[in-house]
Protein backbone atom coordinates (compact mmCIF):
# COMPACT_ATOMS: atom_id res chain seq x y z
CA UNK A 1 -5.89 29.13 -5.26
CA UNK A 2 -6.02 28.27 -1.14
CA UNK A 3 -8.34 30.21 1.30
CA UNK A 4 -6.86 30.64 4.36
CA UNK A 5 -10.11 30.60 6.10
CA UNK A 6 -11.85 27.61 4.70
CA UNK A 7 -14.82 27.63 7.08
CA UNK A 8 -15.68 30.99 5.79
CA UNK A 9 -17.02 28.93 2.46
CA UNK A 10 -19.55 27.40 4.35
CA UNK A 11 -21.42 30.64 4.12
CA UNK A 12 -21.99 29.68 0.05
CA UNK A 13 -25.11 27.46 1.29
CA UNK A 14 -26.85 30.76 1.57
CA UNK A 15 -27.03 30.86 -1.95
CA UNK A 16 -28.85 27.86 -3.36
CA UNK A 17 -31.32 28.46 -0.14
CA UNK A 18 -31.76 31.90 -1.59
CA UNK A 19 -32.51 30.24 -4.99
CA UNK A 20 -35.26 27.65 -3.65
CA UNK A 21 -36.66 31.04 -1.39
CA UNK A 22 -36.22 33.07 -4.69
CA UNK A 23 -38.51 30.48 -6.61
CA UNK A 24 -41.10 29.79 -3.79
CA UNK A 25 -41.80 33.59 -3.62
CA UNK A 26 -42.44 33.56 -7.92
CA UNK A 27 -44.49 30.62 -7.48
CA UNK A 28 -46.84 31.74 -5.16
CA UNK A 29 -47.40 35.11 -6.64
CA UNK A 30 -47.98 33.38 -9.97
CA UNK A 31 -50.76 31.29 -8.25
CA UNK A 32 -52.18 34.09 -7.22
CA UNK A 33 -52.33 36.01 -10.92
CA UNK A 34 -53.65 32.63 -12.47
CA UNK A 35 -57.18 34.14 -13.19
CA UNK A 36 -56.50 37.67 -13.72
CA UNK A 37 -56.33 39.41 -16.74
CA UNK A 38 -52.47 39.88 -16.04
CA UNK A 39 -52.04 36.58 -17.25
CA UNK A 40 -52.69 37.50 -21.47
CA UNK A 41 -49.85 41.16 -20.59
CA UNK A 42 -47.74 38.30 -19.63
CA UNK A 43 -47.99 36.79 -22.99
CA UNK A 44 -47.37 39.83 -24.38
CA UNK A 45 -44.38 40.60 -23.00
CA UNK A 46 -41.06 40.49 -25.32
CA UNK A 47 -38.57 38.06 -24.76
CA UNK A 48 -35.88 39.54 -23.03
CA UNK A 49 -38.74 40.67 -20.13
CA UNK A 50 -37.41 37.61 -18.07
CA UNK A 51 -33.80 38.39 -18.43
CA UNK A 52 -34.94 41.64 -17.26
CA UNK A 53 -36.81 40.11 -13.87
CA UNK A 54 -34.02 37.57 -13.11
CA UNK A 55 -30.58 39.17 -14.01
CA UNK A 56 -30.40 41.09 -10.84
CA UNK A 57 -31.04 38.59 -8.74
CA UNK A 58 -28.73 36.52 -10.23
CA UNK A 59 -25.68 39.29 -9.80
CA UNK A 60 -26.82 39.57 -6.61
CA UNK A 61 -26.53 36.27 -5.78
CA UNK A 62 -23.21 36.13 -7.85
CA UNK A 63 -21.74 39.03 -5.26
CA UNK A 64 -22.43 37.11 -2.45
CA UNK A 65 -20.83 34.50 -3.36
CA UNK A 66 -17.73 36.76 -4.37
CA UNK A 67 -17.88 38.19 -0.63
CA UNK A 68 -17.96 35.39 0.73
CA UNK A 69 -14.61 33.69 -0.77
CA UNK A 70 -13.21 37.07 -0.03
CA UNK A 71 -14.18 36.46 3.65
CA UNK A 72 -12.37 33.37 3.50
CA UNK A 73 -8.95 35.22 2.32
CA UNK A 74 -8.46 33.65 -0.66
CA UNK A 75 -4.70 33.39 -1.64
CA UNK A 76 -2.30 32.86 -4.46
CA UNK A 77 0.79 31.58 -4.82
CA UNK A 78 3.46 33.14 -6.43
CA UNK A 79 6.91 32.30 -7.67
CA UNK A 80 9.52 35.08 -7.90
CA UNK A 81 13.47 34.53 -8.41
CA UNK A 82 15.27 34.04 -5.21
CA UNK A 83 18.16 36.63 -4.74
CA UNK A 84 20.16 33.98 -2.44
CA UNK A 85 19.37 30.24 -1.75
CA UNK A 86 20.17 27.62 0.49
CA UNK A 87 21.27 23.86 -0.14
CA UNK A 88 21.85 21.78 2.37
CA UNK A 89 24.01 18.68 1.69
CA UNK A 90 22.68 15.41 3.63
CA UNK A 91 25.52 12.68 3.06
CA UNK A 92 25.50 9.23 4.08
CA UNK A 93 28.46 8.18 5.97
CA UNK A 94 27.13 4.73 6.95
CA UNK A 95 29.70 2.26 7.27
CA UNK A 96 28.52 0.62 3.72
CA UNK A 97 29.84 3.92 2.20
CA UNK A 98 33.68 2.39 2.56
CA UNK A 99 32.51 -0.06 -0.32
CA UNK A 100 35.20 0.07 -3.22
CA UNK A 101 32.81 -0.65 -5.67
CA UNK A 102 32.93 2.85 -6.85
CA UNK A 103 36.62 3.44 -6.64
CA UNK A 104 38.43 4.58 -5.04
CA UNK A 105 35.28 4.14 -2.19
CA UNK A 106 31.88 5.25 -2.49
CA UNK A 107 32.81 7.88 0.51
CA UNK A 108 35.58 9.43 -1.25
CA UNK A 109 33.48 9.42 -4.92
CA UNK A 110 31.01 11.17 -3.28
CA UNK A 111 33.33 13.56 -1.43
CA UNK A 112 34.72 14.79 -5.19
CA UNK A 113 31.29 15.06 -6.50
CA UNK A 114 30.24 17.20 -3.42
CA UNK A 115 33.31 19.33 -3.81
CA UNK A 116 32.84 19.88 -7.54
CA UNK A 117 29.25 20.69 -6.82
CA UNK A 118 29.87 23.37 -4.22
CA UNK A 119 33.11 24.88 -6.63
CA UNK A 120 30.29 25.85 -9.48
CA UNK A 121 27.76 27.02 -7.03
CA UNK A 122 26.90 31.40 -6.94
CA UNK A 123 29.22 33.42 -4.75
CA UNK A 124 25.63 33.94 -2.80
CA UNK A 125 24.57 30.55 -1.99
CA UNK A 126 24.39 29.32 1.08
CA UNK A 127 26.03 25.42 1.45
CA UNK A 128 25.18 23.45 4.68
CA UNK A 129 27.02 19.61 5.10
CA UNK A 130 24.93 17.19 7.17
CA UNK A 131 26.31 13.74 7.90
CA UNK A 132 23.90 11.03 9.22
CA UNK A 133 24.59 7.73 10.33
CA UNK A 134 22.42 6.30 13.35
CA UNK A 135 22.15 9.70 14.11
CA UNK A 136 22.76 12.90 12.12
CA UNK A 137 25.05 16.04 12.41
CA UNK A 138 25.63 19.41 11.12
CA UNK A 139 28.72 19.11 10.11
CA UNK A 140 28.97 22.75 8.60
CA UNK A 141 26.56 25.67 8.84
CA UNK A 142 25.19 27.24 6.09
CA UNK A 143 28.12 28.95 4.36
CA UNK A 144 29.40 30.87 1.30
CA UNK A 145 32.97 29.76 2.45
CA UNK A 146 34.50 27.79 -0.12
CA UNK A 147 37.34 26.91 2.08
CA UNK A 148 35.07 26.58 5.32
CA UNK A 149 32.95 23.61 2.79
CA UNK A 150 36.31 22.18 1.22
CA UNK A 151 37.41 21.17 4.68
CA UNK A 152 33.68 20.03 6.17
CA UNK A 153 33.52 17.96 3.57
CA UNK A 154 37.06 16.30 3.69
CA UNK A 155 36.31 16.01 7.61
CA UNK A 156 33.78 13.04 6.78
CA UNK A 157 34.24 9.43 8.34
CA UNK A 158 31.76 6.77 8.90
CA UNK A 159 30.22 5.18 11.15
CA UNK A 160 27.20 2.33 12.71
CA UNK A 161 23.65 2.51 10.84
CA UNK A 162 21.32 4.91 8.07
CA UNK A 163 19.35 7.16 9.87
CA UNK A 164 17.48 9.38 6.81
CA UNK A 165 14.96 10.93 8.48
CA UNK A 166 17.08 11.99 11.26
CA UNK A 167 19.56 13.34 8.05
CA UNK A 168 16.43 15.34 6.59
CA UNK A 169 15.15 16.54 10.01
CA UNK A 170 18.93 18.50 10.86
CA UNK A 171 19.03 19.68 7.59
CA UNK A 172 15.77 21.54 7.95
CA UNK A 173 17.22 22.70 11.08
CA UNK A 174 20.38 24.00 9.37
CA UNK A 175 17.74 25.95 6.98
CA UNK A 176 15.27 27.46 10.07
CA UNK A 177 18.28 28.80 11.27
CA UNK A 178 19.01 31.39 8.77
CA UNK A 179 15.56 31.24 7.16
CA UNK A 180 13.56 32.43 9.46
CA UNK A 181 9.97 31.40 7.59
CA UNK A 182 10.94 28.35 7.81
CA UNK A 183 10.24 26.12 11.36
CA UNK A 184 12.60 23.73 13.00
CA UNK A 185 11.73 20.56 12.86
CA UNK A 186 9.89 18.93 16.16
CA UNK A 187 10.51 15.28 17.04
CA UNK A 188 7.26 15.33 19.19
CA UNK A 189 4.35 15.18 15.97
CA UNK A 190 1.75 14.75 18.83
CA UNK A 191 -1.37 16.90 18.10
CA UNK A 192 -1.20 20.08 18.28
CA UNK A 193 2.88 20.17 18.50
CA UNK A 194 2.86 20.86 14.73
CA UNK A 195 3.61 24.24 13.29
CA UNK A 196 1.18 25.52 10.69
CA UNK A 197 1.85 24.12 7.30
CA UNK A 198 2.30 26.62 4.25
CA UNK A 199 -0.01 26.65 1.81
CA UNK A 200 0.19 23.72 -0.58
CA UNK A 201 2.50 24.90 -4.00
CA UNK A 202 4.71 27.02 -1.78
CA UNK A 203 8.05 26.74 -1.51
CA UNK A 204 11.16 28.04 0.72
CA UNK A 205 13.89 29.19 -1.38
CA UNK A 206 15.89 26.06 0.41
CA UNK A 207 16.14 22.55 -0.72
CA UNK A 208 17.81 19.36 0.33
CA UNK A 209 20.06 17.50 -1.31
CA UNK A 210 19.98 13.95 0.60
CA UNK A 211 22.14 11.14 -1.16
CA UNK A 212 22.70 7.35 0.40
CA UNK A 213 23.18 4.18 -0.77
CA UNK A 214 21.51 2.34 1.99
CA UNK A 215 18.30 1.20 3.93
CA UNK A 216 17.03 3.52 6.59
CA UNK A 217 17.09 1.44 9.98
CA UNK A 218 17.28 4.14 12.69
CA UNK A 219 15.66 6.91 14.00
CA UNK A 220 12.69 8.79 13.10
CA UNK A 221 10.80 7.50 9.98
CA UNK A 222 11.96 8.80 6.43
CA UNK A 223 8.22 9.57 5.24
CA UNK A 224 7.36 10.97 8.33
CA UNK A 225 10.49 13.69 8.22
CA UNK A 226 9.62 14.26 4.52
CA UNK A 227 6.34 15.59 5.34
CA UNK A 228 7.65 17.63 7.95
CA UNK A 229 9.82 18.96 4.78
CA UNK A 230 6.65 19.17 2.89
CA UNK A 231 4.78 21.47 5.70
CA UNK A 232 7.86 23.77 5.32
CA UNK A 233 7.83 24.17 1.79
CA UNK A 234 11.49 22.75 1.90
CA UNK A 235 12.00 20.78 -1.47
CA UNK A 236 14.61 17.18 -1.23
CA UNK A 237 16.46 16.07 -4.12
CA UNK A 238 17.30 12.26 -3.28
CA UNK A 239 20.42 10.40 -4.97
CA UNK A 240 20.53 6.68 -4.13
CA UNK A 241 24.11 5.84 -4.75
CA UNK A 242 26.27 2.33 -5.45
CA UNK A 243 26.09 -0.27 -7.46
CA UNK A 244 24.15 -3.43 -8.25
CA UNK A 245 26.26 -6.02 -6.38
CA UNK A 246 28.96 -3.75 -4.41
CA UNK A 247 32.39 -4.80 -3.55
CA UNK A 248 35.25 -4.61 -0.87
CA UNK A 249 36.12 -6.71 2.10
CA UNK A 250 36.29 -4.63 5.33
CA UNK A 251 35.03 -5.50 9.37
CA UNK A 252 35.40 -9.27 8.75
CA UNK A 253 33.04 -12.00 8.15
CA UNK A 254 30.29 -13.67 9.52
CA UNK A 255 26.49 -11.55 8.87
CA UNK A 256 26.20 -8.49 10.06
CA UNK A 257 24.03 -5.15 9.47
CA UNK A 258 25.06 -2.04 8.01
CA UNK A 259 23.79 0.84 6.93
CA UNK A 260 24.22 0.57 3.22
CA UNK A 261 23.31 -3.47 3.01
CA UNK A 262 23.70 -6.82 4.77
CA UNK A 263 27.36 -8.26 4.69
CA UNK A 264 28.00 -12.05 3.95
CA UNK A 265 31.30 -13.08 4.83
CA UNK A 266 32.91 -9.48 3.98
CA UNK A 267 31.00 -8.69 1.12
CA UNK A 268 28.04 -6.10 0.90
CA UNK A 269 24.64 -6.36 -1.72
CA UNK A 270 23.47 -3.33 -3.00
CA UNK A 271 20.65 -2.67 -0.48
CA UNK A 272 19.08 1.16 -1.39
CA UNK A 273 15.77 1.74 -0.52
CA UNK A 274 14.67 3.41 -4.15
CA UNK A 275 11.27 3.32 -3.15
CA UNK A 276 11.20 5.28 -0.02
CA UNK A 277 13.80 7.89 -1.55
CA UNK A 278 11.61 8.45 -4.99
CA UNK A 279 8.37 8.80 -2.60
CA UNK A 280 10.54 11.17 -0.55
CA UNK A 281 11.40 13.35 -3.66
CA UNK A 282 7.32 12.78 -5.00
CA UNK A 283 6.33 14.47 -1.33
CA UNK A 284 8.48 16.93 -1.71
CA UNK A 285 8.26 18.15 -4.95
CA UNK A 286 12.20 17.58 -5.85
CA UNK A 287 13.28 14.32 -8.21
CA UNK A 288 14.77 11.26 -7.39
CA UNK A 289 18.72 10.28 -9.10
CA UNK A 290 20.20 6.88 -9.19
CA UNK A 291 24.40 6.68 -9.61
CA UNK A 292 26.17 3.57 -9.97
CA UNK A 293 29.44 5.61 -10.57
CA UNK A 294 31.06 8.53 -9.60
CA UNK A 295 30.85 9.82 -13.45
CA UNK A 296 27.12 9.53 -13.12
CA UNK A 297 27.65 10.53 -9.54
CA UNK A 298 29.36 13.91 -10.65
CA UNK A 299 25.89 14.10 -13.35
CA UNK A 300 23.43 14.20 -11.14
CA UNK A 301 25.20 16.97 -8.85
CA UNK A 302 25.80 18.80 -12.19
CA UNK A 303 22.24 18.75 -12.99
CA UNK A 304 20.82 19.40 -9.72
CA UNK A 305 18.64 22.53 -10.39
CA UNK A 306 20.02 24.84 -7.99
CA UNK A 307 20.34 27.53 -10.87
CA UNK A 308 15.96 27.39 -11.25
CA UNK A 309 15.28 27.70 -7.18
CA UNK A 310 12.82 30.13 -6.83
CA UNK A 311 10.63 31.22 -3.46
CA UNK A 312 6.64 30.77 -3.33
CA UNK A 313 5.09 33.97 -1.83
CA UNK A 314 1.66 34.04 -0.44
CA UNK A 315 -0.16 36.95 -2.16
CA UNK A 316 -3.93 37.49 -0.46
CA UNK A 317 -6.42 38.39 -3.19
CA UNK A 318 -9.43 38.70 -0.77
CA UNK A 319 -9.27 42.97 -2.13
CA UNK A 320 -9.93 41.44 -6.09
CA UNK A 321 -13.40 39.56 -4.77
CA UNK A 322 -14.51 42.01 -2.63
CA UNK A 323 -14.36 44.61 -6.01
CA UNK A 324 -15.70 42.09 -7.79
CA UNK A 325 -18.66 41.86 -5.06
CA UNK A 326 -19.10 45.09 -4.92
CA UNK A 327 -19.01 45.70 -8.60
CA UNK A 328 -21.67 43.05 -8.93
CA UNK A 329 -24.18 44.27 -6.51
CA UNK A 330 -24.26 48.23 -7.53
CA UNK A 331 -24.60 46.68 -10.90
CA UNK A 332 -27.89 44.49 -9.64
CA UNK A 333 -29.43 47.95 -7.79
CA UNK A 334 -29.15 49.71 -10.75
CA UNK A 335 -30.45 47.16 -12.90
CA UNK A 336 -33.23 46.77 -10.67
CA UNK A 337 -34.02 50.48 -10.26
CA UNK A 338 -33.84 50.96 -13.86
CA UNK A 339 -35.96 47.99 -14.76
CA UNK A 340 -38.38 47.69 -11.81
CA UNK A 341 -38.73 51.49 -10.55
CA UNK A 342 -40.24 52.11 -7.54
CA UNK A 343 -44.04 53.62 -7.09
């Protein structure tokens, strides 16, 4: 549970102060009975005459408490079945992704894999394709058009640098354009500039499917987009993708950077950043993948779990604690009147 007034709570110190003011007041009045004749009734007195002096108090002090985490609109979070969903695809199409490693190139194994993936997807699903590089694109709106996806997808090329933040970043775009609840991303995280996270456990019916097989080095930071994706509710599914030594000899020799490694005379290491993308999937709530062929490739896409996305509504319960306040203090009054009657 999440109050959406948290400063309200603060309020809750007026209860132990009404306990110490609650046991000063007994105190003092016993001091004053300590030589009467009162003293041997007291004795006397069944058991359950304490509960009898105390338990109002206490269910009064138990409705304030209620009212007061009511004041603070308490909320809950709950997951219903989401009648359409989004999934944007974030591809790498760093220049590493040419590698023939994974034949007949990583690219084109991950091409197929996307393809199959969108081919079992609902009729009502929304499919986005975002290509990243040094920079990111949308290559395709969100789209139910199998055809419109089939030739996004073929369209891809490659090209200088891994930018993965700037790849999650468009793809939460993409979503905040048809999902409305959801906020476009801002590259300016100066104070103040941010929108209002959700509530912690809730989650857009959108999530992110980001795969690469390289090393961000360009643009915005990868953690620092991933918490933008967290403050949106927007869930990322990383796939880190090649294998342990790569292969292929393509833009000549000598060393030089790209996005998927660092080439020594031709050839490319397997350089993935399997840290960053499992703490990107931990922030986010989604799950990290590893492929080191497009069999395993066509898995993990298989076993993404598109068919379990669900949407995280906010649901106020501030009405249950105010009943429950309520409840508790006509129960105290008549407690109290019934107990203690007035003169």
């Amino acid at each position: 549970m999440n109050v959406l007034w948290p400063g309200s709570l603060l309020l809750l110190g007026l209860v132990p102060l009404m306990v110490a003011v609650y046991i000063w007041m007994r105190r003092r009045r016993r001091v004053g009975l300590r030589y009467s004749s009162l003293a041997l009734v007291r004795v006397a007195l069944p058991r359950y005459a304490r509960l009898r002096q105390h338990l109002p108090f206490a269910l009064f002090l138990l409705a304030l408490a209620s009212l007061i985490i009511a004041l603070g609109r308490p909320v809950r979070i709950v997951s219903v079945p989401s009648g359409h969903a989004t999934i944007i695809l974030a591809i790498d199409v760093s220049g590493s992704m040419r590698q023939t490693d994974i034949q007949p190139s990583r690219l084109e194994a991950a091409q197929a894999a996307a393809l199959s993936f969108i081919h079992d997807q609902k009729a009502t699903t929304q499919i986005g394709i975002v290509a990243f590089a040094g920079d990111a694109e949308l290559i395709q709106p969100p789209t139910s058009d199998q055809e419109a996806l089939q030739v996004a997808v073929a369209s891809l090329t490659t090209a200088r640098a891994t930018a993965i933040g700037s790849g999650i970043l468009k793809a939460l775009d993409a979503i905040a354009e048809i999902d409305h609840n959801v906020a476009p991303s801002v590259t300016d995280t100066a104070p103040g500039n941010e929108p209002a996270p959700v509530p912690r456990g809730a989650f857009a019916p959108d999530i992110i499917v980001l795969l690469t097989d390289g090393v961000s080095n360009a643009g915005p930071l990868p953690l620092d987009a991933a918490r933008q994706a967290v403050d949106r509710g927007v869930r990322v599914y990383t796939i880190g993708f090649g294998t342990a030594n790569g292969s292929g000899q393509f833009g000549g020799g000598g060393n030089q950077q790209s996005g998927g490694g660092q080439q020594f005379g031709g050839r490319f290491r397997r350089g993935i950043d399997e840290t960053t993308l499992k703490q990107i999937a931990h922030l986010t709530d989604g799950t990290y993948y590893a492929a080191t062929s497009a069999g395993e490739l066509l898995k993990v896409f298989q076993n993404l779990p598109t068919h379990l996305i669900t949407k995280h509504e906010v649901m106020e319960i501030s009405v249950v604690f105010a009943a429950i306040g309520a409840l508790l203090v006509a129960l105290a009054l008549v407690l109290s009147l019934r107990w203690h009657p007035l003169p």
